[in-house]
Protein backbone atom coordinates (compact mmCIF):
# COMPACT_ATOMS: atom_id res chain seq x y z
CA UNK A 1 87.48 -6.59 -24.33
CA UNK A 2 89.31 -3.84 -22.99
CA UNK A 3 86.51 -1.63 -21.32
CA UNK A 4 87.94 -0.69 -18.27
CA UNK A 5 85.18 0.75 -15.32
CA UNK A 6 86.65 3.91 -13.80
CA UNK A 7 84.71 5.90 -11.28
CA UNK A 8 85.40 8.63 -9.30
CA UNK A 9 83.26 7.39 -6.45
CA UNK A 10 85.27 4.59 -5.46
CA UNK A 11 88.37 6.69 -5.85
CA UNK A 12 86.80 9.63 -3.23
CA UNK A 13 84.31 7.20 -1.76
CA UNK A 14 81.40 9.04 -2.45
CA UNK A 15 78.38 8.40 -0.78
CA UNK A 16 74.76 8.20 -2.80
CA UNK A 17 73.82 12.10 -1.46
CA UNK A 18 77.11 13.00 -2.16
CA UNK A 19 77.45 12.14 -5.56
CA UNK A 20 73.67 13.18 -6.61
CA UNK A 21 74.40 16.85 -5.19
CA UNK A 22 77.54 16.82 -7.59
CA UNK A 23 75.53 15.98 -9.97
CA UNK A 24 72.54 18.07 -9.84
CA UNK A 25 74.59 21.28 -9.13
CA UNK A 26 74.90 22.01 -12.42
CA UNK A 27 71.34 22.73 -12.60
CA UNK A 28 71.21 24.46 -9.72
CA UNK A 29 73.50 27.05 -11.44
CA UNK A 30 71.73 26.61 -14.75
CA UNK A 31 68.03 27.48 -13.07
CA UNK A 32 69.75 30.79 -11.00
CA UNK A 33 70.37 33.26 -14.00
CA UNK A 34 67.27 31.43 -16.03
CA UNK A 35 65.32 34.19 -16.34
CA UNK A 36 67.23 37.38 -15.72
CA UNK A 37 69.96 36.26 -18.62
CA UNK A 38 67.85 37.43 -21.95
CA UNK A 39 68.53 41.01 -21.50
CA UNK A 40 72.42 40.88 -21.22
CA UNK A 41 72.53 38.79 -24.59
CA UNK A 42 70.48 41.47 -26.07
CA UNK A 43 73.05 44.10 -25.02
CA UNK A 44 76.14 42.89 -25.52
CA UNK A 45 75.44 40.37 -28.90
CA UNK A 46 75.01 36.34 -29.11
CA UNK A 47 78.21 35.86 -30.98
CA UNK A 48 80.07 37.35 -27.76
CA UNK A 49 78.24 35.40 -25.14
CA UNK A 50 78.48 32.37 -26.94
CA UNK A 51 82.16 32.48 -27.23
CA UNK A 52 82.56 33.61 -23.34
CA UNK A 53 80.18 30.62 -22.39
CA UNK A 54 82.20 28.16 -24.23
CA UNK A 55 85.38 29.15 -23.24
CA UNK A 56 84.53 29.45 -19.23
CA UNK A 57 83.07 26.50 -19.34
CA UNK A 58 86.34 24.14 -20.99
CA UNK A 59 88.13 25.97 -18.18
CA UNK A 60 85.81 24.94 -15.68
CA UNK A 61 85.56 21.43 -17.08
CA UNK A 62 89.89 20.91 -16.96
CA UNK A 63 90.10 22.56 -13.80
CA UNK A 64 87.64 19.47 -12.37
CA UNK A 65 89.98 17.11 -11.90
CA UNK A 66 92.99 19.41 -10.11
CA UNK A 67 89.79 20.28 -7.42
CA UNK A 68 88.67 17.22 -6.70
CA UNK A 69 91.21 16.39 -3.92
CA UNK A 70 89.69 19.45 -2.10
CA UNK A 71 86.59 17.99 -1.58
CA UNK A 72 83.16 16.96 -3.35
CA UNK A 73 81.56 20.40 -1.89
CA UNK A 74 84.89 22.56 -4.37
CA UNK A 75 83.58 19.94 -7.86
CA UNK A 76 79.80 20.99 -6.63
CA UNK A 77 81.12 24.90 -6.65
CA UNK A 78 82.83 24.47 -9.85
CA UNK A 79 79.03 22.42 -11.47
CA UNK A 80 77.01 25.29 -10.08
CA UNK A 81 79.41 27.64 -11.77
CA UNK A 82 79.39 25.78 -14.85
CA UNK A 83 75.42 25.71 -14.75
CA UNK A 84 75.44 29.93 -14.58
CA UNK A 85 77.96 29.92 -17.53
CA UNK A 86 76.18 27.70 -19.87
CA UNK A 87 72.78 29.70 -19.31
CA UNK A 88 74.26 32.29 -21.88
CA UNK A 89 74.49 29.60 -24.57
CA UNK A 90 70.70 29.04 -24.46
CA UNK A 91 69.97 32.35 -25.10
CA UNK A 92 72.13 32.76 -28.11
């Protein structure tokens, strides 16, 4: 087999805490504009949100790994940003 195991963890040495903040930031992001999102869709069209939320977010997503030598607090910033981006897709 050629499976290789990568993780970023042992590459940072990220502790437990550290790595379940990155990971839950997204949501933190996603729950912030939650409920005050549905009347900006309605004003400026689905079609438009939709194709700002997807293209924010594959910048957000290749800019990851250039960040993460900054620090596991600048990956959490760029989650939590991700999180308010991707908000506008469920409302489309």
């Amino acid at each position: 087999k050629w499976i290789i195991e990568f993780s970023y963890a042992q590459i940072y040495n990220w502790t437990e805490i550290e790595k379940s903040r990155i990971l839950s930031s997204f949501f933190w992001g996603y729950l912030a504009l939650q409920v005050a999102f549905g009347p900006i869709v309605e004003k400026f069209g689905s079609k438009t949100i939709l194709a700002i939320s997807v293209s924010l977010t594959s910048v957000l997503t290749v800019v990851i790994p250039f960040i993460s030598d900054a620090g596991y607090v600048a990956i959490m910033i760029l989650r939590i940003l991700q999180g308010l981006v991707q908000v506008r897709m469920m409302f489309t």
